[in-house]
C-alpha atoms as a PDB file:
ATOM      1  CA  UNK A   1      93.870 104.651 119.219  1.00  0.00           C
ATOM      2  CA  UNK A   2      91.205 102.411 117.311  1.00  0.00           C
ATOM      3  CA  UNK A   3      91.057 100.583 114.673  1.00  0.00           C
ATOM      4  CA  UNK A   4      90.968 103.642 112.258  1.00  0.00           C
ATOM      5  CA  UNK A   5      93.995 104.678 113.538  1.00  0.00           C
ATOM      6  CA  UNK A   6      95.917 101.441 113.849  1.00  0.00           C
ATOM      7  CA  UNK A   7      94.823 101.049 110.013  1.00  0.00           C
ATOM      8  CA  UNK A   8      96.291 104.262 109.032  1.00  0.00           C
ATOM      9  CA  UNK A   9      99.712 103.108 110.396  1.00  0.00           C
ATOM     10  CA  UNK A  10      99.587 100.213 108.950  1.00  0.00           C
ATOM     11  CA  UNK A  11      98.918 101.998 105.823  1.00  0.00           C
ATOM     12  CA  UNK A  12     101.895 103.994 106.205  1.00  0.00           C
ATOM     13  CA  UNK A  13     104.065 101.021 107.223  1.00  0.00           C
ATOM     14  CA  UNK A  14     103.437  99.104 104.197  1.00  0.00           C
ATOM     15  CA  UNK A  15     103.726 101.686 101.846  1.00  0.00           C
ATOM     16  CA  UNK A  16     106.812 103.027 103.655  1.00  0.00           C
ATOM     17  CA  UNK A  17     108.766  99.939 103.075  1.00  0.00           C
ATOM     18  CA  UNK A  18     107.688  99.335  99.134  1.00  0.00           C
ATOM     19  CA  UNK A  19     108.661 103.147  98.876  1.00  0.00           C
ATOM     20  CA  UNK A  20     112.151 101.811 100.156  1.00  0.00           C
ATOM     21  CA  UNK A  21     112.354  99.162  98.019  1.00  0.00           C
ATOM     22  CA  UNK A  22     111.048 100.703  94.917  1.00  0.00           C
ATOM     23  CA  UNK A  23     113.161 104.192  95.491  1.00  0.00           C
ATOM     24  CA  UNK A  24     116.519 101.381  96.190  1.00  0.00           C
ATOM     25  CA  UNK A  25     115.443  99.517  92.679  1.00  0.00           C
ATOM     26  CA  UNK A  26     115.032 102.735  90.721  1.00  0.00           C
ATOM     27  CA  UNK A  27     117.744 104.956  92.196  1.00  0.00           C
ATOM     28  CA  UNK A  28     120.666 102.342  93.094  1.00  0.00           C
ATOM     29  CA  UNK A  29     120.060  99.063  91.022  1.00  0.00           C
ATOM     30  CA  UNK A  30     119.107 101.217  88.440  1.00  0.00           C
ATOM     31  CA  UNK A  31     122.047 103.289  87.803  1.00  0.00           C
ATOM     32  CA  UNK A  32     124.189 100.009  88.242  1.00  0.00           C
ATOM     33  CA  UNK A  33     122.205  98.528  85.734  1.00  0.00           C
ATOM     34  CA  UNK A  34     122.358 101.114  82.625  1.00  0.00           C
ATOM     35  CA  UNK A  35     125.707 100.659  81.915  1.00  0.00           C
ATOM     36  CA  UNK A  36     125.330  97.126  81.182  1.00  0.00           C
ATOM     37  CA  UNK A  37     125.322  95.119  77.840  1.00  0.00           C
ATOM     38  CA  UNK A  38     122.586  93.358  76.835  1.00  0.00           C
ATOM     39  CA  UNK A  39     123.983  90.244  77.953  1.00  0.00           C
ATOM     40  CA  UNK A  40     125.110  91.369  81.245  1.00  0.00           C
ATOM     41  CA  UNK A  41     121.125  92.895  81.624  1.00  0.00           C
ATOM     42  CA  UNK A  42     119.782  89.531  80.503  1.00  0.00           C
ATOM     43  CA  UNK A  43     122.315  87.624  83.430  1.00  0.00           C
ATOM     44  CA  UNK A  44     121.333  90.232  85.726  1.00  0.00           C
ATOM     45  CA  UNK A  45     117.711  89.855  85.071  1.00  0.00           C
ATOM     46  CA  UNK A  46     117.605  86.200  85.298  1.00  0.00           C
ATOM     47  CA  UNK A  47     119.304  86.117  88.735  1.00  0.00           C
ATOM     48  CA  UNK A  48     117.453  88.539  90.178  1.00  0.00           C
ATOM     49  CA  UNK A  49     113.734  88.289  88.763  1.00  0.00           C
ATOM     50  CA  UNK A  50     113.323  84.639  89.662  1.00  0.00           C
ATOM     51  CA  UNK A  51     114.074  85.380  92.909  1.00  0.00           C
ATOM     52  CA  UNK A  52     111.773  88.951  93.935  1.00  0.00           C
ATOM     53  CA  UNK A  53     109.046  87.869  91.461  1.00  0.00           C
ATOM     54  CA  UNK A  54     108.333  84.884  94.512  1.00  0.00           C
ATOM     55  CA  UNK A  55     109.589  86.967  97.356  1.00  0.00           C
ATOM     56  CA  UNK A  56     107.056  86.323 100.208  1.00  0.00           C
ATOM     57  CA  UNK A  57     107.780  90.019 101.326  1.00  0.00           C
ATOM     58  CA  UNK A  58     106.629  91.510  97.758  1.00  0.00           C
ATOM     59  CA  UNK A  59     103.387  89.200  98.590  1.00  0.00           C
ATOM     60  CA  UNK A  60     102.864  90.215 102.006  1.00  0.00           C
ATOM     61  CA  UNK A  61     103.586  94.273 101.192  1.00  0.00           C
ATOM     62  CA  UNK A  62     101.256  94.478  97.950  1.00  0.00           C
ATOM     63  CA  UNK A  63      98.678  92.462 100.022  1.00  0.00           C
ATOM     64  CA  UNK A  64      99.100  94.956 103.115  1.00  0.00           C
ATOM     65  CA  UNK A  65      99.346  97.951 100.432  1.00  0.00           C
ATOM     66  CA  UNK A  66      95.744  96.801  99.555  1.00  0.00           C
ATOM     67  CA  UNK A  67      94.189  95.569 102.583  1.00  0.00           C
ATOM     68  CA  UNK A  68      95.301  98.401 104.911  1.00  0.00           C
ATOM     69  CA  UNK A  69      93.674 100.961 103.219  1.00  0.00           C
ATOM     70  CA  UNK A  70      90.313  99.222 102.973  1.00  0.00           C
ATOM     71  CA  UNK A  71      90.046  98.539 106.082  1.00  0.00           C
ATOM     72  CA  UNK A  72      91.279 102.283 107.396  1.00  0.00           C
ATOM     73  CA  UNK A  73      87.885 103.698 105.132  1.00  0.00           C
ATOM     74  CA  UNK A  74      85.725 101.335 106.156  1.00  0.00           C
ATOM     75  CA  UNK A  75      86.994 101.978 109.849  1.00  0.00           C
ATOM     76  CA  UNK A  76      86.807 105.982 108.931  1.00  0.00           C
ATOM     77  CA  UNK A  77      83.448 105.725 107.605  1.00  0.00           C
ATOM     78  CA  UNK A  78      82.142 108.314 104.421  1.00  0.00           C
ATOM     79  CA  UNK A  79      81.754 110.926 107.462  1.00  0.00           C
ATOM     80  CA  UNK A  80      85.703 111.731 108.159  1.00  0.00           C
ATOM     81  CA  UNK A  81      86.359 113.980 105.990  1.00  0.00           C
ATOM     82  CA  UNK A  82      90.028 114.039 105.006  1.00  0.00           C
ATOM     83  CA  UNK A  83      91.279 111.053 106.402  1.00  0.00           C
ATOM     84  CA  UNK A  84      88.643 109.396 104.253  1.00  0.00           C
ATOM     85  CA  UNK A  85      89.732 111.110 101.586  1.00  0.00           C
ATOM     86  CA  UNK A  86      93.690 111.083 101.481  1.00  0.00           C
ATOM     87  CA  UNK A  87      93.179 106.862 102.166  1.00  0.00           C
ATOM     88  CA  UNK A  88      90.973 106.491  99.191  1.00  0.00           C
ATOM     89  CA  UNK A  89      93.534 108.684  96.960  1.00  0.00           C
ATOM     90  CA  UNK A  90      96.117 107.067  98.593  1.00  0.00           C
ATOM     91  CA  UNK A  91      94.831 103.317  97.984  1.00  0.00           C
ATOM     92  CA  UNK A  92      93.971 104.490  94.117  1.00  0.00           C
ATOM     93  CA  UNK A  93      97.753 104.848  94.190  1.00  0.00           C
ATOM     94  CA  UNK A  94      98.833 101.640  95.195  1.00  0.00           C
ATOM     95  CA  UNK A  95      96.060  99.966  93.046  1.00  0.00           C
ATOM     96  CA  UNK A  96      97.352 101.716  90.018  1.00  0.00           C
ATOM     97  CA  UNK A  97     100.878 101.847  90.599  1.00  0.00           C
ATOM     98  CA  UNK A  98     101.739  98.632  92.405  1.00  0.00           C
ATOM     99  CA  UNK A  99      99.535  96.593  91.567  1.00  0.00           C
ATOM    100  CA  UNK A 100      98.101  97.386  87.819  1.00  0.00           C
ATOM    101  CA  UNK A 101     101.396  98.326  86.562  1.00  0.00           C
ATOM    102  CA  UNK A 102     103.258  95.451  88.194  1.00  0.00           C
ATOM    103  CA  UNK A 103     100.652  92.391  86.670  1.00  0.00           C
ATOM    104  CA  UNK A 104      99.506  94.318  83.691  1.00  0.00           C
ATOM    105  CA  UNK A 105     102.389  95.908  82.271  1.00  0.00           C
ATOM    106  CA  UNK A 106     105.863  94.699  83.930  1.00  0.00           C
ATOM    107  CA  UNK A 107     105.030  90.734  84.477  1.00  0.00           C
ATOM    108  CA  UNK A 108     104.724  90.818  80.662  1.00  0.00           C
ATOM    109  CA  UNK A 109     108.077  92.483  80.063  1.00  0.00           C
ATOM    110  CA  UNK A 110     109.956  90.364  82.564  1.00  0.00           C
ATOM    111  CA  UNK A 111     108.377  87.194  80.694  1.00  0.00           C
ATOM    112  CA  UNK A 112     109.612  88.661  77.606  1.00  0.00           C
ATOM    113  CA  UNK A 113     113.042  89.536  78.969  1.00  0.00           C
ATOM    114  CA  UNK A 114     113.768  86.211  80.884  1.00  0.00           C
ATOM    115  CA  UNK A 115     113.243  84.277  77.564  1.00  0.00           C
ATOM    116  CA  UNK A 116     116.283  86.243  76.316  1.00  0.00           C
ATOM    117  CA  UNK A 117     119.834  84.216  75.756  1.00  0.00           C
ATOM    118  CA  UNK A 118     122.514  86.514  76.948  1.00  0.00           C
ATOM    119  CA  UNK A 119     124.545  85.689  74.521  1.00  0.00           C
ATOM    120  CA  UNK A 120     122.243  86.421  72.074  1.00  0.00           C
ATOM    121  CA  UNK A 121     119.914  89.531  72.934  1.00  0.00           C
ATOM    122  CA  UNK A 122     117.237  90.953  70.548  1.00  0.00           C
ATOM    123  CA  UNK A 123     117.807  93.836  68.648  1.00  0.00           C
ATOM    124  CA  UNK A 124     115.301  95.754  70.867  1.00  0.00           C
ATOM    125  CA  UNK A 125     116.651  94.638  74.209  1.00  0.00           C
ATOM    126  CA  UNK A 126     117.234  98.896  74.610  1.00  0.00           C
ATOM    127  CA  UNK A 127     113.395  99.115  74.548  1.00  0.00           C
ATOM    128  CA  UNK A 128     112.635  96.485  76.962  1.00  0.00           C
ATOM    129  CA  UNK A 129     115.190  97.998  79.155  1.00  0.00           C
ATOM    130  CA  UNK A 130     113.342 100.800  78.949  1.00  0.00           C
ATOM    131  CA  UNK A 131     110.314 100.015  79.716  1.00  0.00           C
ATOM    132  CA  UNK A 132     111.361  97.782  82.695  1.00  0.00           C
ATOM    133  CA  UNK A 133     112.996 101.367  84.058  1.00  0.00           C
ATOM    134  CA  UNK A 134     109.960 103.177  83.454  1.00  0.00           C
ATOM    135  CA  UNK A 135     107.334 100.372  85.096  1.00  0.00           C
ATOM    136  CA  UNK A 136     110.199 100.478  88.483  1.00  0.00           C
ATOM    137  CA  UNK A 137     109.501 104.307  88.413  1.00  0.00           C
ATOM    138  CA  UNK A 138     105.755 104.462  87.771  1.00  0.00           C
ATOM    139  CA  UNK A 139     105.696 102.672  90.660  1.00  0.00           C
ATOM    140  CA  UNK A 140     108.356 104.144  92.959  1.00  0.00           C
ATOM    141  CA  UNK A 141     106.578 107.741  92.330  1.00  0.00           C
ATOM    142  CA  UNK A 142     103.217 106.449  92.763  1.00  0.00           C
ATOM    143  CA  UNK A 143     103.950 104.625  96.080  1.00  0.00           C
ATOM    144  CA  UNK A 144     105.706 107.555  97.255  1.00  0.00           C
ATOM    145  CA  UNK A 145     102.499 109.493  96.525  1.00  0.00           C
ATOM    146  CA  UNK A 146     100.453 107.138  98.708  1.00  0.00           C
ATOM    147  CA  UNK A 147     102.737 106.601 101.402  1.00  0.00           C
ATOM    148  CA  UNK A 148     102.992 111.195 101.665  1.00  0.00           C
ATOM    149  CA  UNK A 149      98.980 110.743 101.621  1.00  0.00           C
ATOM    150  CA  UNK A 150      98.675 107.929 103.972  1.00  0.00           C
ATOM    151  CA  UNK A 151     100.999 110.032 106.513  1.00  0.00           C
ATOM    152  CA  UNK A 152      99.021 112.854 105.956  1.00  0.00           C
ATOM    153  CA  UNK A 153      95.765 110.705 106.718  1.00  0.00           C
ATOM    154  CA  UNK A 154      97.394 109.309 109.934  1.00  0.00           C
ATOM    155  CA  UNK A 155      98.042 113.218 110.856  1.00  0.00           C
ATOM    156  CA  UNK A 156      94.789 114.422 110.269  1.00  0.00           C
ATOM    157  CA  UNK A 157      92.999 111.601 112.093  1.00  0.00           C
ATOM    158  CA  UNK A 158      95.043 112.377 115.429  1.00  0.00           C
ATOM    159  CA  UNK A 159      94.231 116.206 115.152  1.00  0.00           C
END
């Protein structure tokens, strides 16, 4: 297997793992965190953010998202045909998902969130909530959608 191929996995790899970290934030941590007051959110939050925002494995796995994928097309070259093509949807994916909604949209909302005093939430702490469920599962789905596409790639390339 070359270089194409040894892309592809790595592809898969990385996208398998955020998929399994995304799909345990949005379908475990999640439910355990809905029940919760705004105060016990805001404690939550500020345990736990601190800490994954630095992770060196959300670092290395966004950076391997990203990097994998570039190099698998430019190792596939415009000429194979549906591995080409499933990579490049699949990298879209993680660029939009991962990436985008992560710095553009939920860095914000954690910022806002973390400057909360648990004792004394805003009145909108629902919305925030919200949102901070809906930026997890933007990103859960859309890495799942890349990681189905990347397999897919890696199958069609060893046909």
């Amino acid at each position: 297997m070359g270089l194409e191929g040894w892309s592809l996995v790595a592809c898969v790899v990385f996208a398998g793992l955020w998929a399994g970290l995304t799909g345990m934030l949005t379908l475990v941590i999640h439910r355990m965190l809905a029940p919760m007051s705004g105060g016990e959110f805001a404690r939550f939050l500020g345990a736990f953010l601190p800490v994954a925002r630095t992770s060196w494995f959300n670092y290395l796995e966004v950076a391997g998202m990203v990097i994998a994928p570039i190099v698998a097309l430019f190792a596939l070259g415009t000429s194979a045909g549906a591995p080409f093509v499933l990579t490049a949807i699949g990298l879209a994916l993680t660029v939009a998902g991962p990436l985008l909604v992560s710095n553009r949209l939920a860095e914000p909302n954690y910022d806002a969130m973390l400057a909360w005093d648990p004792d004394a939430v805003p009145g909108d702490w629902l919305r925030s909530r919200h949102r901070y469920f809906a930026y997890n599962w933007i990103r859960f789905v859309a890495t799942c959608g890349a990681f189905g596409l990347f397999i897919a790639a890696l199958v069609e390339h060893l046909r």
